[in-house]
N, C-alpha and C. Protein backbone atom coordinates (compact mmCIF):
# COMPACT_ATOMS: atom_id res chain seq x y z
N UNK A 1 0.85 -1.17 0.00
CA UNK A 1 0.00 0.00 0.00
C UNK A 1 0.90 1.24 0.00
N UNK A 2 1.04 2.13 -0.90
CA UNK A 2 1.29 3.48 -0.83
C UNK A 2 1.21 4.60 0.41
N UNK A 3 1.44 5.10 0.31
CA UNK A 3 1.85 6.05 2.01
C UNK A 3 0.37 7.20 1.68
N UNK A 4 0.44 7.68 -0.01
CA UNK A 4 -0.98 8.50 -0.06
C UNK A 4 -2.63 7.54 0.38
N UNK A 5 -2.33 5.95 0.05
CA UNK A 5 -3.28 5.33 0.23
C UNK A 5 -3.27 5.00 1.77
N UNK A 6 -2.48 5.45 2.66
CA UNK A 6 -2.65 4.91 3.67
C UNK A 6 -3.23 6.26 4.64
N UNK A 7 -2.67 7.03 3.90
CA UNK A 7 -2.73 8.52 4.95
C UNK A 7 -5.23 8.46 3.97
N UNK A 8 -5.39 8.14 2.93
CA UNK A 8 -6.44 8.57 2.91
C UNK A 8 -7.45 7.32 3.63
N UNK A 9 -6.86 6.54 4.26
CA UNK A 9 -7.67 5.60 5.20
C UNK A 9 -7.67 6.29 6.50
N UNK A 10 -6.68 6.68 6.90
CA UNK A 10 -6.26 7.40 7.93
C UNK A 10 -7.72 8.77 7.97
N UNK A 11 -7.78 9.46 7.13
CA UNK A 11 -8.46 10.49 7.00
C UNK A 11 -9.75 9.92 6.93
N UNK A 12 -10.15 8.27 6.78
CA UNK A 12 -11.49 8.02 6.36
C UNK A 12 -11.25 7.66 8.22
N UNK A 13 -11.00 7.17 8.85
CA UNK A 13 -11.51 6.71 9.90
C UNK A 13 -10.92 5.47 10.45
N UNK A 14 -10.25 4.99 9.29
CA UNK A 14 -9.69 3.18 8.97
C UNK A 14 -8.23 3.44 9.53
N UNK A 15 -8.49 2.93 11.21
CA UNK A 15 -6.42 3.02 11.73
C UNK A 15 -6.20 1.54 10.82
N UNK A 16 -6.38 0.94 10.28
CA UNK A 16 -6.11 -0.02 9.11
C UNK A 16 -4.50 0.85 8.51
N UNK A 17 -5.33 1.86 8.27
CA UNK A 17 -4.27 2.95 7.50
C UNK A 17 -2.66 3.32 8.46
N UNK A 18 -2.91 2.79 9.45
CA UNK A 18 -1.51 3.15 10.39
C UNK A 18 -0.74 2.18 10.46
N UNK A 19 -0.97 0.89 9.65
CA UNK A 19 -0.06 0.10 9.32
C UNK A 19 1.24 -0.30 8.46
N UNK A 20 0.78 0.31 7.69
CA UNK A 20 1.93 0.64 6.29
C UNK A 20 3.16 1.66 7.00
N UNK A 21 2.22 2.70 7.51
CA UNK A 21 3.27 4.13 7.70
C UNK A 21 3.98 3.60 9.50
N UNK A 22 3.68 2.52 10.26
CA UNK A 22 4.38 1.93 11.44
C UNK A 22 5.50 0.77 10.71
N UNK A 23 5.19 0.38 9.69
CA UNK A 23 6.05 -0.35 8.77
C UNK A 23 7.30 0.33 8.79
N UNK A 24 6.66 1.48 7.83
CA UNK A 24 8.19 2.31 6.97
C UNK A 24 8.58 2.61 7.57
N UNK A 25 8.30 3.71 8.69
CA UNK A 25 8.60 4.69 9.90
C UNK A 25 8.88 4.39 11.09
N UNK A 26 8.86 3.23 11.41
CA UNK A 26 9.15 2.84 13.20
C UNK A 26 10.13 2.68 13.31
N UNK A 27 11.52 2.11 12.75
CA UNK A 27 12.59 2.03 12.78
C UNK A 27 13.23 3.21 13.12
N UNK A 28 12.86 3.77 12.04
CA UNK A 28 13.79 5.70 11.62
C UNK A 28 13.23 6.20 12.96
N UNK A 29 11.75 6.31 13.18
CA UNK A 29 11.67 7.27 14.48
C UNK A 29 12.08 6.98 15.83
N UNK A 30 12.22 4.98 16.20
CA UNK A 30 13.06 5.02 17.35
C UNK A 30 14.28 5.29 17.12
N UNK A 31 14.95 5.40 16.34
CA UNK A 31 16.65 5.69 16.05
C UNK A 31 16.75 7.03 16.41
N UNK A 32 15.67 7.98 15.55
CA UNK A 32 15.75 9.17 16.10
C UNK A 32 15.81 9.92 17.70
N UNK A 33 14.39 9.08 17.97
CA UNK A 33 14.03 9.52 19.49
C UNK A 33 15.48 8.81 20.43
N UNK A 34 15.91 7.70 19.95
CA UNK A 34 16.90 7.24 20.78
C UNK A 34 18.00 8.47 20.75
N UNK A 35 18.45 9.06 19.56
CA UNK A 35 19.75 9.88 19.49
C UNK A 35 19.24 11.22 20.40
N UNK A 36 18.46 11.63 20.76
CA UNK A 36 17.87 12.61 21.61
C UNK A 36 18.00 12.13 22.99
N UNK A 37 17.62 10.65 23.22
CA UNK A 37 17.13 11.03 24.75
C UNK A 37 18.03 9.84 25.17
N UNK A 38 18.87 9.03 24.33
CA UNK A 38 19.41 8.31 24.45
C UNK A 38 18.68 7.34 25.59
N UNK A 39 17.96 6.49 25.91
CA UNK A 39 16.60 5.59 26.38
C UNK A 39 16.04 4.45 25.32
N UNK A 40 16.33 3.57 25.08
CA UNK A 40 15.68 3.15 23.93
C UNK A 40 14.52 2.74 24.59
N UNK A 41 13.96 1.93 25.60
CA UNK A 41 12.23 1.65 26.32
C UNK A 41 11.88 3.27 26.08
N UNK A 42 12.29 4.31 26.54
CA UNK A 42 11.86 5.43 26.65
C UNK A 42 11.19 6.29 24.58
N UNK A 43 12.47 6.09 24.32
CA UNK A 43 12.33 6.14 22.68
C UNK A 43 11.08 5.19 21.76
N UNK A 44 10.72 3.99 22.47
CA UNK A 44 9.94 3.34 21.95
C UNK A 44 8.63 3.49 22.02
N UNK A 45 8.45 4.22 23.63
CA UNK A 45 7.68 4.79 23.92
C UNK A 45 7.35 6.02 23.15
N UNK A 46 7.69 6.80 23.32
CA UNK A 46 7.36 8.17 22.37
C UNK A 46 7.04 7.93 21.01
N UNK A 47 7.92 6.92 20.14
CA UNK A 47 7.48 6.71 19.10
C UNK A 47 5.60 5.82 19.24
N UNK A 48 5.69 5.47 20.20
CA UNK A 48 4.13 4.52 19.71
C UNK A 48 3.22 5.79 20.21
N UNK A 49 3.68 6.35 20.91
CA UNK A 49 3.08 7.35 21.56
C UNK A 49 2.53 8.61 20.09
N UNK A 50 3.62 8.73 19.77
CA UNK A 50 3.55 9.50 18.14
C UNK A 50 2.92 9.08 16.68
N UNK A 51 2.70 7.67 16.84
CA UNK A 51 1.70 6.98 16.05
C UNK A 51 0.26 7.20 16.32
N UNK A 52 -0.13 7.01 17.77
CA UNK A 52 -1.47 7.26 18.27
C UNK A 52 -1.85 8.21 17.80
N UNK A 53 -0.76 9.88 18.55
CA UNK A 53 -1.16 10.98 17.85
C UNK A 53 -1.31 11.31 16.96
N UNK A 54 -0.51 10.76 15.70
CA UNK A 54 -0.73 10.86 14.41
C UNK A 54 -2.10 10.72 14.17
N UNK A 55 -2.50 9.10 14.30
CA UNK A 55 -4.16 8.73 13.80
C UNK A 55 -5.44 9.59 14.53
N UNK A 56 -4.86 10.35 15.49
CA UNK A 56 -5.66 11.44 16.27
C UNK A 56 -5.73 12.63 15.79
N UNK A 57 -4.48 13.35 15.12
CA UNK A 57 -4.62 14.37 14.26
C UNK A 57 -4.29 14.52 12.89
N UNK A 58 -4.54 13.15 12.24
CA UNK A 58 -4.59 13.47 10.55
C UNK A 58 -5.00 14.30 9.88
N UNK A 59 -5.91 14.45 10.76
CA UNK A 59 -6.52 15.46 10.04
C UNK A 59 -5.96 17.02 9.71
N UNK A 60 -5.38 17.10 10.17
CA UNK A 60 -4.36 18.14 10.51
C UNK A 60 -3.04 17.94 9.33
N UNK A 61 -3.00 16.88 8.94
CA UNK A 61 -1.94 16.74 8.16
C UNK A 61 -2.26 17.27 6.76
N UNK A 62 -1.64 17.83 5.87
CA UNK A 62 -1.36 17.92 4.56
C UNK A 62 -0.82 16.82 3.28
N UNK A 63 -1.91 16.31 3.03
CA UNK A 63 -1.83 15.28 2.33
C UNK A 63 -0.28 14.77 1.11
N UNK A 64 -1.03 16.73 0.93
CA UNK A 64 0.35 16.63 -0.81
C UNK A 64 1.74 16.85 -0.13
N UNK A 65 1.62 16.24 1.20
CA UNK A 65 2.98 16.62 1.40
C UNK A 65 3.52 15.26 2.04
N UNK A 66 5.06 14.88 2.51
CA UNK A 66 4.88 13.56 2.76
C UNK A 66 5.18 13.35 4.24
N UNK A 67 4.65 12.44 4.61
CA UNK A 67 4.30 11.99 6.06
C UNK A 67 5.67 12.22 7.14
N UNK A 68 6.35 11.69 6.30
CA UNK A 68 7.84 11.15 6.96
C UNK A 68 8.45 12.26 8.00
N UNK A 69 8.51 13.43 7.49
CA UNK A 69 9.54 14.76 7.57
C UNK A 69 8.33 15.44 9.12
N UNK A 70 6.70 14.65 8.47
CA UNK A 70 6.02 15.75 9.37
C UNK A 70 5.81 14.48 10.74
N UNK A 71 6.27 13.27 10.13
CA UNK A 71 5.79 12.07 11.80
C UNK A 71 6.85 12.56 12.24
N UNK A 72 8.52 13.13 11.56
CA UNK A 72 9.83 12.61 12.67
C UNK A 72 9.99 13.99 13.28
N UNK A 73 9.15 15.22 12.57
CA UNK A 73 9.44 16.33 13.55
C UNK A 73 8.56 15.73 14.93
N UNK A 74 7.01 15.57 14.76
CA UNK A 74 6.52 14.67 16.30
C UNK A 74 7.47 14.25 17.17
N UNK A 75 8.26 13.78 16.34
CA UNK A 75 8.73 12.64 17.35
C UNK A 75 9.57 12.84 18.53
N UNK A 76 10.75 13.93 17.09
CA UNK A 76 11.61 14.61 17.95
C UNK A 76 11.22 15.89 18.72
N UNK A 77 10.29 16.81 18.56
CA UNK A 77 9.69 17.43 19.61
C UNK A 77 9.64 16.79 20.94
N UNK A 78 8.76 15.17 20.86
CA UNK A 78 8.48 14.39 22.05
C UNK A 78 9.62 14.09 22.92
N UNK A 79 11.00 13.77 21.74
CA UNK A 79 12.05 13.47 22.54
C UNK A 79 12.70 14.33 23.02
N UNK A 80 12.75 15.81 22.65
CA UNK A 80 12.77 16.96 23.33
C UNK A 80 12.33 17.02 24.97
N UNK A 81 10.98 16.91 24.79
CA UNK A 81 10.29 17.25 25.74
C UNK A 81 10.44 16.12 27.14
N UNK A 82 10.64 14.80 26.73
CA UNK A 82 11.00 13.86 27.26
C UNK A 82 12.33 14.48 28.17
N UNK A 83 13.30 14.31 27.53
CA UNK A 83 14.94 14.99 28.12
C UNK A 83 14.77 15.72 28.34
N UNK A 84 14.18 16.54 28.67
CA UNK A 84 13.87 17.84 29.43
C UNK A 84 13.01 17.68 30.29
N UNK A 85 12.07 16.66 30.75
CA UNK A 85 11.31 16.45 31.93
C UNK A 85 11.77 15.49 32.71
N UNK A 86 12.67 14.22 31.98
CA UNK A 86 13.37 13.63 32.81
C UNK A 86 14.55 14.12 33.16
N UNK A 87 15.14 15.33 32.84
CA UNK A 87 16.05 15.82 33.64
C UNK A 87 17.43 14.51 32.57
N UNK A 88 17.29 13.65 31.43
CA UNK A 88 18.39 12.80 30.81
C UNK A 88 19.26 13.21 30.69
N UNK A 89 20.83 12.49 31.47
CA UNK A 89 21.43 13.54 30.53
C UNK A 89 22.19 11.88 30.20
N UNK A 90 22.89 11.61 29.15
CA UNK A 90 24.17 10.34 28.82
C UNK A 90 25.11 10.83 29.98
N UNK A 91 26.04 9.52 30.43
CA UNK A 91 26.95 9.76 30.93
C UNK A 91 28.24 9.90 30.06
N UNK A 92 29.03 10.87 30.36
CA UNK A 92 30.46 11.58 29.51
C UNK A 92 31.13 10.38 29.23
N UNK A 93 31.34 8.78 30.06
CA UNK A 93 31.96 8.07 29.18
C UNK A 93 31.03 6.85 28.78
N UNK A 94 30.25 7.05 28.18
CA UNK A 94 29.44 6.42 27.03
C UNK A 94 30.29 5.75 26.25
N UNK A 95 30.50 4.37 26.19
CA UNK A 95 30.55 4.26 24.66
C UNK A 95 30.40 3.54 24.06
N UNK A 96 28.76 3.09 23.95
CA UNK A 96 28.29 2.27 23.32
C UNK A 96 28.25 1.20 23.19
N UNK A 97 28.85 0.37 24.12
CA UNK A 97 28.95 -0.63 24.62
C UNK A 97 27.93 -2.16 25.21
N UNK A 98 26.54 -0.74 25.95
CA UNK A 98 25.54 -1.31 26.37
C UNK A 98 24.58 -1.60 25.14
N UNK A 99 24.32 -3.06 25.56
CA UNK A 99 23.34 -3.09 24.30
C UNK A 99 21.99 -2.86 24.14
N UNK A 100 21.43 -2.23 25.25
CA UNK A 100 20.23 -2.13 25.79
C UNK A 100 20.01 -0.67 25.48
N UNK A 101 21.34 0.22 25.10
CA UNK A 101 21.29 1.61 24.50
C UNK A 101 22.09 1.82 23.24
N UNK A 102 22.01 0.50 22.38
CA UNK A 102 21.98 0.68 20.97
C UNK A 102 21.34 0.92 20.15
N UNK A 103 20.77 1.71 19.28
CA UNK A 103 19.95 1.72 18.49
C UNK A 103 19.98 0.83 17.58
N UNK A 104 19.00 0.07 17.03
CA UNK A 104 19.03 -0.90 15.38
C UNK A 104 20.14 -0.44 14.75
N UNK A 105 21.39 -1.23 14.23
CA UNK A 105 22.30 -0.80 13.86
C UNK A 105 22.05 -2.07 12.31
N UNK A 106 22.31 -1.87 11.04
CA UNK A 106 21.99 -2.65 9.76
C UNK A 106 23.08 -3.20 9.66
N UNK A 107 23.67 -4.61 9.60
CA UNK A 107 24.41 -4.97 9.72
C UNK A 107 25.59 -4.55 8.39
N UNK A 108 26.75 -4.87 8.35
CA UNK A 108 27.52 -4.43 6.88
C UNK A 108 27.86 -6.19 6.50
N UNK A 109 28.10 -6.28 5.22
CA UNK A 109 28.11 -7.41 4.79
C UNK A 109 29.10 -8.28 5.44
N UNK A 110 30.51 -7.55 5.49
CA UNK A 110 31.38 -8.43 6.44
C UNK A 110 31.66 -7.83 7.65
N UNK A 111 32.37 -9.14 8.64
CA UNK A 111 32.59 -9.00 10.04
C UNK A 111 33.33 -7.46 10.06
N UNK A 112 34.39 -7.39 9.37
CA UNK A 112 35.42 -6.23 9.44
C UNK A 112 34.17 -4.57 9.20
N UNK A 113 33.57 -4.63 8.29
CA UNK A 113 32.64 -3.95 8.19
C UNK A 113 31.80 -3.13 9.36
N UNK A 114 31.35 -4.78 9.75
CA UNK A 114 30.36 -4.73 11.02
C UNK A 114 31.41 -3.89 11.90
N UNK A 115 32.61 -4.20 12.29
CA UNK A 115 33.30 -4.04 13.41
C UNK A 115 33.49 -2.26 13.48
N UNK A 116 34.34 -1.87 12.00
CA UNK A 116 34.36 -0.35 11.91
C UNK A 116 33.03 0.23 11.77
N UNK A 117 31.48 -0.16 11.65
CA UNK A 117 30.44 0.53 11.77
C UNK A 117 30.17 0.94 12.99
N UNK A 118 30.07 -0.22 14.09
CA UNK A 118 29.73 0.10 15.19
C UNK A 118 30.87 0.97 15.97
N UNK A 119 32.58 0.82 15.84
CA UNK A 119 33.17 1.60 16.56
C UNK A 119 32.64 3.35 15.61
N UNK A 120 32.75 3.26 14.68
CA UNK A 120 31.97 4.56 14.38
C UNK A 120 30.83 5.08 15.23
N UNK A 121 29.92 4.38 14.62
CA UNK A 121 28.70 4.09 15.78
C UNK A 121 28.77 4.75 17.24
N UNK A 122 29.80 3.77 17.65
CA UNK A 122 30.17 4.68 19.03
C UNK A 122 30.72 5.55 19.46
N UNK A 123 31.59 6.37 18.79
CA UNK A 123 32.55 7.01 18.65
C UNK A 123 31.10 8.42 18.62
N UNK A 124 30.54 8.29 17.44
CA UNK A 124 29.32 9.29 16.84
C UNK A 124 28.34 9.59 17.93
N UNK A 125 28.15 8.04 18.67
CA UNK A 125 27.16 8.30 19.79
C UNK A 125 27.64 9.03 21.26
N UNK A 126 28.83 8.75 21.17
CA UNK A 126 29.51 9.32 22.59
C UNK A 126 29.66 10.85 22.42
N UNK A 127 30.10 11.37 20.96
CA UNK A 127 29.51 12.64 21.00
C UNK A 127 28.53 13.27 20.72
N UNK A 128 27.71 12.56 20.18
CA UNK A 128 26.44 12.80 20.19
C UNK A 128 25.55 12.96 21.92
N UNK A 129 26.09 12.43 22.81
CA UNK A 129 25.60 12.11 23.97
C UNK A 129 26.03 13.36 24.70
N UNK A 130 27.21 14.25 24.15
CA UNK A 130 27.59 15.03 25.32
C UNK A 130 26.96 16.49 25.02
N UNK A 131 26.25 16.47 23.76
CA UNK A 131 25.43 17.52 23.57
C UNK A 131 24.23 18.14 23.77
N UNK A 132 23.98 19.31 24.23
CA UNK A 132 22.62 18.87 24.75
C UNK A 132 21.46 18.17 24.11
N UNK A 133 20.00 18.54 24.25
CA UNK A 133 19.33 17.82 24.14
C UNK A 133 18.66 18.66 22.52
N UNK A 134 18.97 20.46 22.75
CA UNK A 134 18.34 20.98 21.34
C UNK A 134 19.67 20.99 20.20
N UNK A 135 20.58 20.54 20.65
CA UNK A 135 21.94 20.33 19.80
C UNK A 135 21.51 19.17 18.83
N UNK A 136 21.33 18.25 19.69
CA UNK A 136 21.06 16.77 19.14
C UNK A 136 19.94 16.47 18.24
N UNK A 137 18.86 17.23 18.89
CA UNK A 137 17.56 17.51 18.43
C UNK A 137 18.14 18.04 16.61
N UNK A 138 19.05 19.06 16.58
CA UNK A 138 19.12 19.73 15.23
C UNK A 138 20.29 19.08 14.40
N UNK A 139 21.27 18.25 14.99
CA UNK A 139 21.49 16.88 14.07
C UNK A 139 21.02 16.39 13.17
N UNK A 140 20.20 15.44 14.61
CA UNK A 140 18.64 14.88 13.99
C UNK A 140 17.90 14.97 13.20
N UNK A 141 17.48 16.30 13.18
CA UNK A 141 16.37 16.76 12.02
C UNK A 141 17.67 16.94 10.55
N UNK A 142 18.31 17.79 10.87
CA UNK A 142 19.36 17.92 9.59
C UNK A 142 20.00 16.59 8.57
N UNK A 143 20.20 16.13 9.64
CA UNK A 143 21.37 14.66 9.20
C UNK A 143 20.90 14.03 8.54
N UNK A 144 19.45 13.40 9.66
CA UNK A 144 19.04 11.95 9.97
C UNK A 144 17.78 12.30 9.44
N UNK A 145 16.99 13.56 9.61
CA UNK A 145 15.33 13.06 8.95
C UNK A 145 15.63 14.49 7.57
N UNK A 146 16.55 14.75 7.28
CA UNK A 146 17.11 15.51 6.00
C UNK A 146 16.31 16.69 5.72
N UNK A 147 15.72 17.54 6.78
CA UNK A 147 15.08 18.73 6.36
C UNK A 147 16.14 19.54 6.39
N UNK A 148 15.92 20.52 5.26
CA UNK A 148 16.73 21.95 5.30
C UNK A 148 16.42 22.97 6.59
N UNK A 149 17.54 24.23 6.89
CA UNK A 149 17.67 24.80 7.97
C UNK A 149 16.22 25.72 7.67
N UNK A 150 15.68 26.10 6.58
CA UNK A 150 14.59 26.49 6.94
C UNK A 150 12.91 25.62 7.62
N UNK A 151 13.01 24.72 6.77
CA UNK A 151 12.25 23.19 7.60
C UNK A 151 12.39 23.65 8.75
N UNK A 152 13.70 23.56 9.35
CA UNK A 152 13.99 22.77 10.77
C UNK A 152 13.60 23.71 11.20
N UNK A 153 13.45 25.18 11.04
CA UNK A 153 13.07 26.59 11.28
C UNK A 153 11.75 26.70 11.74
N UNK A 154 10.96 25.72 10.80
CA UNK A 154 9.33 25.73 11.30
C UNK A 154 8.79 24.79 12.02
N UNK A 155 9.85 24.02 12.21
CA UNK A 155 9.23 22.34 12.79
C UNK A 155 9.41 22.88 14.33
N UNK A 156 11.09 23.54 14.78
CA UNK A 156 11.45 23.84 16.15
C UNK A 156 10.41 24.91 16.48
N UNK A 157 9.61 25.97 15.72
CA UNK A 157 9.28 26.99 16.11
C UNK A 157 10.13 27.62 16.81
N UNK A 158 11.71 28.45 15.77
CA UNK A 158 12.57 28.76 16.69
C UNK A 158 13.26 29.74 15.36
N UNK A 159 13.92 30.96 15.49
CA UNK A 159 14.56 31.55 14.79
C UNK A 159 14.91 31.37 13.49
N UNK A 160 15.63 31.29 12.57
CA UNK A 160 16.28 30.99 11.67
C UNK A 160 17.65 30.71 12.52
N UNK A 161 17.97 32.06 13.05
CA UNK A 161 19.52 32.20 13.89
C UNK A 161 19.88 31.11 14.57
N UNK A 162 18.76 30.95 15.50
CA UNK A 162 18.76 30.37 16.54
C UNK A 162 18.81 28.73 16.14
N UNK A 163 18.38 28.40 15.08
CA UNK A 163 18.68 27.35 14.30
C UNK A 163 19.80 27.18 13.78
N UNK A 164 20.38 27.87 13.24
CA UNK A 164 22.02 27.94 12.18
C UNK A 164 22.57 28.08 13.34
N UNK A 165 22.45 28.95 14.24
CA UNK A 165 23.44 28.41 15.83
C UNK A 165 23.58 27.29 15.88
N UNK A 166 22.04 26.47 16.43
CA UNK A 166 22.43 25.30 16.74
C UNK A 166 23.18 24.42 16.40
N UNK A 167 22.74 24.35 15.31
CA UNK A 167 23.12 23.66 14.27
C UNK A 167 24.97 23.32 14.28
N UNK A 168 25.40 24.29 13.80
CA UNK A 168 26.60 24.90 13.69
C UNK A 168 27.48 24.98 15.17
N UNK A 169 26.73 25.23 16.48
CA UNK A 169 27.81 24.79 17.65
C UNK A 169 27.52 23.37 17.63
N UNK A 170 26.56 22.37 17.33
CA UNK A 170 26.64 21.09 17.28
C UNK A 170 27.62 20.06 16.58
N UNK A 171 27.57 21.15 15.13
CA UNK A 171 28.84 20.52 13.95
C UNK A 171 29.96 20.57 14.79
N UNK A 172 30.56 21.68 15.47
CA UNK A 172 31.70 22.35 15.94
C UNK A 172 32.16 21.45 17.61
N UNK A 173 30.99 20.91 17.94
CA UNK A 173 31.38 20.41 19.45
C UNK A 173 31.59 18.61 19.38
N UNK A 174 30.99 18.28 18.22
CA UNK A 174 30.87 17.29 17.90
C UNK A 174 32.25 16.61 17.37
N UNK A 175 32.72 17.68 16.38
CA UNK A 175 33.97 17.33 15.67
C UNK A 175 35.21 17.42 16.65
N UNK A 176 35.27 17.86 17.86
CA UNK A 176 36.29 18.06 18.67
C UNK A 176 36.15 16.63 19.63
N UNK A 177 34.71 16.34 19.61
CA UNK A 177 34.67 15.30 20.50
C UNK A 177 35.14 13.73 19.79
N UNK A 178 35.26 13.74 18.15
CA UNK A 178 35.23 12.61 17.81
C UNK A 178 36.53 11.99 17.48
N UNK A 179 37.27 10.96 18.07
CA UNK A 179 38.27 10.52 17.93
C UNK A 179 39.71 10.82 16.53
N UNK A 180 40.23 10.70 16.91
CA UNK A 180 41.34 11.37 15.57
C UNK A 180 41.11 10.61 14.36
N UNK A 181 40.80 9.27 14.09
CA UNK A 181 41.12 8.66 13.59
C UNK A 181 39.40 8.78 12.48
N UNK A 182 38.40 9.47 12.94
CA UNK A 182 37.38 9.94 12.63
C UNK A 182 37.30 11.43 11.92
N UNK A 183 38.39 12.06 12.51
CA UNK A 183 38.51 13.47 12.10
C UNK A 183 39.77 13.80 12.49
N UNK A 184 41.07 13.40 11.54
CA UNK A 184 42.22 13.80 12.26
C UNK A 184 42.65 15.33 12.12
N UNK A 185 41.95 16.28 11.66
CA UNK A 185 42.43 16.84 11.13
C UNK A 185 42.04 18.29 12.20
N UNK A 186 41.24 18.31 13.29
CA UNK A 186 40.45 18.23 14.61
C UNK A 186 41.12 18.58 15.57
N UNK A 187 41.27 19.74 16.41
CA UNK A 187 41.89 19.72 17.69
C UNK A 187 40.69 19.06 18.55
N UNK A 188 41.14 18.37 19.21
CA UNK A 188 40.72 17.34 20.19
C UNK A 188 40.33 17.87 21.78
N UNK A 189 39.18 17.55 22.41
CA UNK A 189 38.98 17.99 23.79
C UNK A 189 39.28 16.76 24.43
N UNK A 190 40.18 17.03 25.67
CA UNK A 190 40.55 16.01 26.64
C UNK A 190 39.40 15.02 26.93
C-alpha cells in the first residue's frame, strides 16, 4: 500500500491505515528519538506514543505533502520534551557498549565492516551524547530526517539564527569530541 493510500484511510476513519506508515517509519523514528534522549524503552515509547497521535490528528496533516519529515518532527519534539522532563542527561563516558542503549544498527556485509560501523557508531554516539538535548535535536532533524535549515526553522518553532546556531555549535562540538582517527584533522577535547 502506498503512504498517499494509507494517509487517505487514515483520514477516512480506517487506523487499518496506520499500518503501512508503522512499517516504513518505526525504525527511523526510534533511532531518532533514541539519538535525543538516548533511552531506547523510553524512545519506543514516544514513538508509539507519536503513532497514536498521528491517527488522532490526521486530520491536521497535509496530504500533498509527505508523512515522513512531518511524523519525525513529532517525534523529535516528544524526545525533546522527554529529556527535558526527565532531567536525561548520557553519561560523559558512554561508549556504546551497552546493548540495551543501541539503536538498530543494519548490519555491513562483512565482520570487518560490522566491526568499523559500530566503533563509528560509538565514537558518533559518545559525542552525540555530550550535547545537549536541542543540539542533538538539530542533528537529527538535519542529518538523519534531511530537512533543510529552513524546515527545521518551522518544525522547532525557533529563529532561523537560533537554528544555524544550533546547528553549527553542534557541527563544531561534535567534531572536537570525535576521535582522531574519525577526524584527524580536529583539535581534540581532553
Amino acid at each position: 500500500m502506498e503512504e498517499s493510500e494509507a494517509i487517505a484511510r487514515l483520514k477516512a476513519g480506517d487506523i487499518g491505515g496506520l499500518e503501512p506508515l508503522v512499517r516504513t517509519y518505526q525504525v527511523r523514528a526510534i533511532r531518532a528519538a533514541f539519538l535525543i534522549c538516548h533511552d531506547r524503552a523510553l524512545a519506543e515509547d514516544i514513538v508509539q506514543s507519536a503513532f497514536v497521535r498521528a491517527y488522532e490528528r490526521i486530520a491536521q496533516f497535509d496530504a500533498t505533502r509527505s508523512f515522513g519529515p512531518w511524523f519525525l518532527q513529532s517525534v523529535v519534539h516528544d524526545a525533546l520534551k522527554a529529556a527535558a522532563r526527565q532531567g536525561r542527561t548520557s553519561p560523559l563516558d558512554w561508549d556504546g557498549a551497552d546493548d540495551e542503549r543501541l539503536p538498530l544498527i543494519d548490519p555491513g556485509p562483512t565482520p570487518e565492516e560490522q566491526l568499523e560501523a559500530a566503533e563509528t557508531h560509538a565514537a558518533i554516539g559518545a559525542a552525540l551524547a555530550r550535547l545537549s538535548p536541542e543540539q542533538r535535536a538539530a542533528i537529527v532533524l538535519r542529518y538523519y530526517a534531511g530537512l533543510s535549515e529552513s524546515e527545521m526553522t518551522a518544525r522547532l518553532r525557533a529563529p532561523p539564527g537560533t537554528v544555524k546556531w544550533r546547528l553549527h555549535a553542534a557541527r563544531q562540538r561534535v567534531r572536537t569530541l570525535l576521535p582522531g582517527w574519525l577526524s584527524p584533522s580536529v583539535h581534540r577535547e581532553p
